[in-house]
N, C-alpha and C. Protein backbone atom coordinates (compact mmCIF):
# COMPACT_ATOMS: atom_id res chain seq x y z
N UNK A 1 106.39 89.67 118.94
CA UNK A 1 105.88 91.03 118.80
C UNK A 1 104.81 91.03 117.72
N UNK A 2 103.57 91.61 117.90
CA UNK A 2 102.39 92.01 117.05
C UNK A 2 102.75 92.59 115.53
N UNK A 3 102.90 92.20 114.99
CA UNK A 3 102.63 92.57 113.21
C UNK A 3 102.90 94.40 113.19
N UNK A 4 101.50 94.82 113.88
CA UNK A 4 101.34 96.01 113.93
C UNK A 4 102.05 96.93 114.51
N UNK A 5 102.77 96.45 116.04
CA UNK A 5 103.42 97.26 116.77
C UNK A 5 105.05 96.90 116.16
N UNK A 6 105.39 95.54 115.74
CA UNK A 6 106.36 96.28 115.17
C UNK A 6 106.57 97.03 113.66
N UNK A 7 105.27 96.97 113.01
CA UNK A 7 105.76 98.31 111.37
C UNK A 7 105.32 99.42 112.67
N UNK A 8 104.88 99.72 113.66
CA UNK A 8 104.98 101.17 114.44
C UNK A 8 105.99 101.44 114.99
N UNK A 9 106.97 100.57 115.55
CA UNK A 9 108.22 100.31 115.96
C UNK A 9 109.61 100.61 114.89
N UNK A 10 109.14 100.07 114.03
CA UNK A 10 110.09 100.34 112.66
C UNK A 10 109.71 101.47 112.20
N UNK A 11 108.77 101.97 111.83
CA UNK A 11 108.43 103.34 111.56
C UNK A 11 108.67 104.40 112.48
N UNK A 12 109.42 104.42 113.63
CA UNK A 12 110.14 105.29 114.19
C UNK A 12 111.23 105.85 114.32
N UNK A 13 111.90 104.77 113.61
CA UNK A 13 113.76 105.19 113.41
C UNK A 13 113.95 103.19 112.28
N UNK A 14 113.37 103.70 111.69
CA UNK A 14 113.87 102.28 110.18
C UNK A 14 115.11 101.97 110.16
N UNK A 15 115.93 102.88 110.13
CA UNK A 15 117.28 102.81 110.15
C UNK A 15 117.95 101.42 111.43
N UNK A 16 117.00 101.57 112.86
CA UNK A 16 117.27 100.59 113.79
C UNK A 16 117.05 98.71 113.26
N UNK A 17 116.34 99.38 112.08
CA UNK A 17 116.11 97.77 111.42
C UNK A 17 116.31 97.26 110.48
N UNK A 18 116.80 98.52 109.63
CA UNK A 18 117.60 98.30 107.97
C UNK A 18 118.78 98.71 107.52
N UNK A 19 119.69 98.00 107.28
CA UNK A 19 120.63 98.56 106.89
C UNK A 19 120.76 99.63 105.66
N UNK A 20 119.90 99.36 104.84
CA UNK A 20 119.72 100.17 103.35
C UNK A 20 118.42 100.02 103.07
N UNK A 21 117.39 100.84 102.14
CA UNK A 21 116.21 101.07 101.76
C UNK A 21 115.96 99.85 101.05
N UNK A 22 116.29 99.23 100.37
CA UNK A 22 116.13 97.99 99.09
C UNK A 22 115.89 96.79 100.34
N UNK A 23 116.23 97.39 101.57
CA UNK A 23 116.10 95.78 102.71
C UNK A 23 114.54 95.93 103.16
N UNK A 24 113.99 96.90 102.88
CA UNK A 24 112.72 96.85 102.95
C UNK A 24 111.59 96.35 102.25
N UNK A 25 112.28 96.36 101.12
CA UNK A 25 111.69 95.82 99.71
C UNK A 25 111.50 93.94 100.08
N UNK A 26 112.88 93.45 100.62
CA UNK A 26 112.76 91.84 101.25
C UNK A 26 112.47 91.72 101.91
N UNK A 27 111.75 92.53 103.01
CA UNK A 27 111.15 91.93 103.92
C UNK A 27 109.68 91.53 104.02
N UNK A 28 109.74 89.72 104.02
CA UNK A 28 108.54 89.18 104.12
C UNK A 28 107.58 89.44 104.66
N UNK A 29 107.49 89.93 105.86
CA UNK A 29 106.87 90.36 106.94
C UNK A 29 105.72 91.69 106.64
N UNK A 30 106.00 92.06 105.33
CA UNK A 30 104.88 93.09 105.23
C UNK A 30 104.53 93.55 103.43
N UNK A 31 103.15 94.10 103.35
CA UNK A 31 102.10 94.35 102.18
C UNK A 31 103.37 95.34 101.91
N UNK A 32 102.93 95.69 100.24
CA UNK A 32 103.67 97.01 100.01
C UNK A 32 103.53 98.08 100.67
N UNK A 33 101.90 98.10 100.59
CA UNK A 33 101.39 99.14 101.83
C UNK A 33 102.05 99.54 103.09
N UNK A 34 102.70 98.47 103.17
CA UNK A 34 103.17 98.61 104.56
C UNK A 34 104.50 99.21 104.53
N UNK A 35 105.26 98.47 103.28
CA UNK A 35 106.67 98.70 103.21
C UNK A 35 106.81 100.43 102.32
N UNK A 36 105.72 100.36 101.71
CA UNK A 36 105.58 102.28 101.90
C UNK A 36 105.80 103.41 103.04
N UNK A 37 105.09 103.06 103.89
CA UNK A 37 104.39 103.17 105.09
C UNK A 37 106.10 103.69 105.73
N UNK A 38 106.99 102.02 105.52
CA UNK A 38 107.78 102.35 106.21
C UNK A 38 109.38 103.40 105.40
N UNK A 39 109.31 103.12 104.50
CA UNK A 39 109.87 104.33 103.36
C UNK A 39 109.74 106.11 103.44
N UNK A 40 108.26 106.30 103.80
CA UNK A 40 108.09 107.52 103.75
C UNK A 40 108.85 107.83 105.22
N UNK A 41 108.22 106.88 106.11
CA UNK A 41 109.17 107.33 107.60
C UNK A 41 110.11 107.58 107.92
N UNK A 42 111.24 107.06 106.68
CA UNK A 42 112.88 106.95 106.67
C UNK A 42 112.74 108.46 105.97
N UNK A 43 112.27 108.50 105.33
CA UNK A 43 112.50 109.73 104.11
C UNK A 43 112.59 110.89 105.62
N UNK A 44 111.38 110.88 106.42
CA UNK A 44 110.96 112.16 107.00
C UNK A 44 112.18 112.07 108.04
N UNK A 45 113.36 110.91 108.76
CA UNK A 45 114.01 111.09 109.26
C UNK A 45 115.55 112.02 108.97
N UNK A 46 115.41 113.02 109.51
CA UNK A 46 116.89 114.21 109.41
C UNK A 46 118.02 113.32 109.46
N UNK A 47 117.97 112.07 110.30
CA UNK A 47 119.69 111.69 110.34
C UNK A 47 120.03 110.96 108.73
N UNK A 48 118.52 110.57 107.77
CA UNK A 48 118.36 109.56 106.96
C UNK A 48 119.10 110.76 105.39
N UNK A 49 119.37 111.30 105.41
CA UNK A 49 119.59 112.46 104.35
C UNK A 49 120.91 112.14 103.62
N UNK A 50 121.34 111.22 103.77
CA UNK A 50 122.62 110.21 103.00
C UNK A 50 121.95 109.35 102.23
N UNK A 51 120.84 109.17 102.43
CA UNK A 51 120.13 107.96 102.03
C UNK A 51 118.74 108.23 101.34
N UNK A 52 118.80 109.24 101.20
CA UNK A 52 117.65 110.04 100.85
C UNK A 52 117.34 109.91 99.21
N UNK A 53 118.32 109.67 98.84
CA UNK A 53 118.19 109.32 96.91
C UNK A 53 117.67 107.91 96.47
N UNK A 54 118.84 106.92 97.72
CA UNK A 54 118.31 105.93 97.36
C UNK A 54 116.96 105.29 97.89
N UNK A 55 116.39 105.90 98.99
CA UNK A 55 114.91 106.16 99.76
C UNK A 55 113.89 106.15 98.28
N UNK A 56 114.30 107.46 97.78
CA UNK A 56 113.01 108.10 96.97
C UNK A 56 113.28 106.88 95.92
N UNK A 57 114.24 105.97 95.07
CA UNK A 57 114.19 105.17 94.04
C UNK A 57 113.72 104.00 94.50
N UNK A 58 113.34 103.84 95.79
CA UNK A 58 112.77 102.73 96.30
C UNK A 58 111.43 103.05 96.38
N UNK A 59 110.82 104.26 96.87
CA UNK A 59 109.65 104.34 96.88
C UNK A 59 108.81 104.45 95.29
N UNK A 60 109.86 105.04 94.62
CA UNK A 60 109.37 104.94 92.97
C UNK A 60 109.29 103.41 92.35
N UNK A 61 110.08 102.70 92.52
CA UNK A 61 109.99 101.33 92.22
C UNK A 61 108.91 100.35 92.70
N UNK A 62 108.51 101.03 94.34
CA UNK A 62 107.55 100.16 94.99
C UNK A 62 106.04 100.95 94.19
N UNK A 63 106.08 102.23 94.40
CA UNK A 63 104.86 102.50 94.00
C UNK A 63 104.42 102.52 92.04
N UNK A 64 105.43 102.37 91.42
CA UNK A 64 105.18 101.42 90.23
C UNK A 64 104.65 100.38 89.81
N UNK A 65 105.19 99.60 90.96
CA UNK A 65 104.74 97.75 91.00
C UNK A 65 103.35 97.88 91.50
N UNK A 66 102.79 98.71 92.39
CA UNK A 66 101.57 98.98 92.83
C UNK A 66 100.10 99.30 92.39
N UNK A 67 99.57 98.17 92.58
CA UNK A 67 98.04 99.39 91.66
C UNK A 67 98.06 100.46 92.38
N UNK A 68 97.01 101.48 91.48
CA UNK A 68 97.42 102.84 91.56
C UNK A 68 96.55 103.07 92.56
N UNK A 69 95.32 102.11 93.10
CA UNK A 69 94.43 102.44 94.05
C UNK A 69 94.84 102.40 95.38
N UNK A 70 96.15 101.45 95.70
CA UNK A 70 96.69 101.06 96.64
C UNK A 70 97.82 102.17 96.98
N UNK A 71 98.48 102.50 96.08
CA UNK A 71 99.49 103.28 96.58
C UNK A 71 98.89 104.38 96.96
N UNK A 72 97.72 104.95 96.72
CA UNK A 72 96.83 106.30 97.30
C UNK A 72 96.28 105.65 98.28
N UNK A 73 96.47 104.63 99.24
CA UNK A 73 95.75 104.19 100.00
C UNK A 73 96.60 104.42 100.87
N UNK A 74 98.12 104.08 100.68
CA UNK A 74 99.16 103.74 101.48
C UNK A 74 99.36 105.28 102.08
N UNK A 75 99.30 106.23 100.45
CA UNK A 75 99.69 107.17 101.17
C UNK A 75 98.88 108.30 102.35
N UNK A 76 97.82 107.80 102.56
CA UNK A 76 96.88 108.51 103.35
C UNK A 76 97.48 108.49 105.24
């Protein structure tokens, strides 16, 4: 599978590919950018709202480690 189609694939229901938010953080397979990308998508999912605290301390941790030019990049 293409790089691209699957962070579009994962960015539809994350949950089908992570057990917990921090498994996003290990996965080799993608830029922070990307693993933003796929964070905010979990956040915007209704069933994800159990997981929603530890979502947002992942996206704070990733976009910390981040130059600041990149994480305004990600988030566009």
């Amino acid at each position: 599978m293409a790089k691209k189609k699957l962070l579009e694939d994962i960015k539809l229901k994350p949950a089908r590919f992570y057990r917990l938010p921090g498994d996003v953080m290990r996965d080799r397979r993608f830029a922070d950018g990307e693993r933003l990308e796929i964070l905010h998508a979990w956040l915007a999912d209704p069933d994800a709202e159990p997981l929603k605290p530890q979502i947002l301390t992942v996206i704070d941790e990733l976009t910390a480690r981040m130059p600041a030019h990149a994480a305004d990049h990600a988030a566009e």
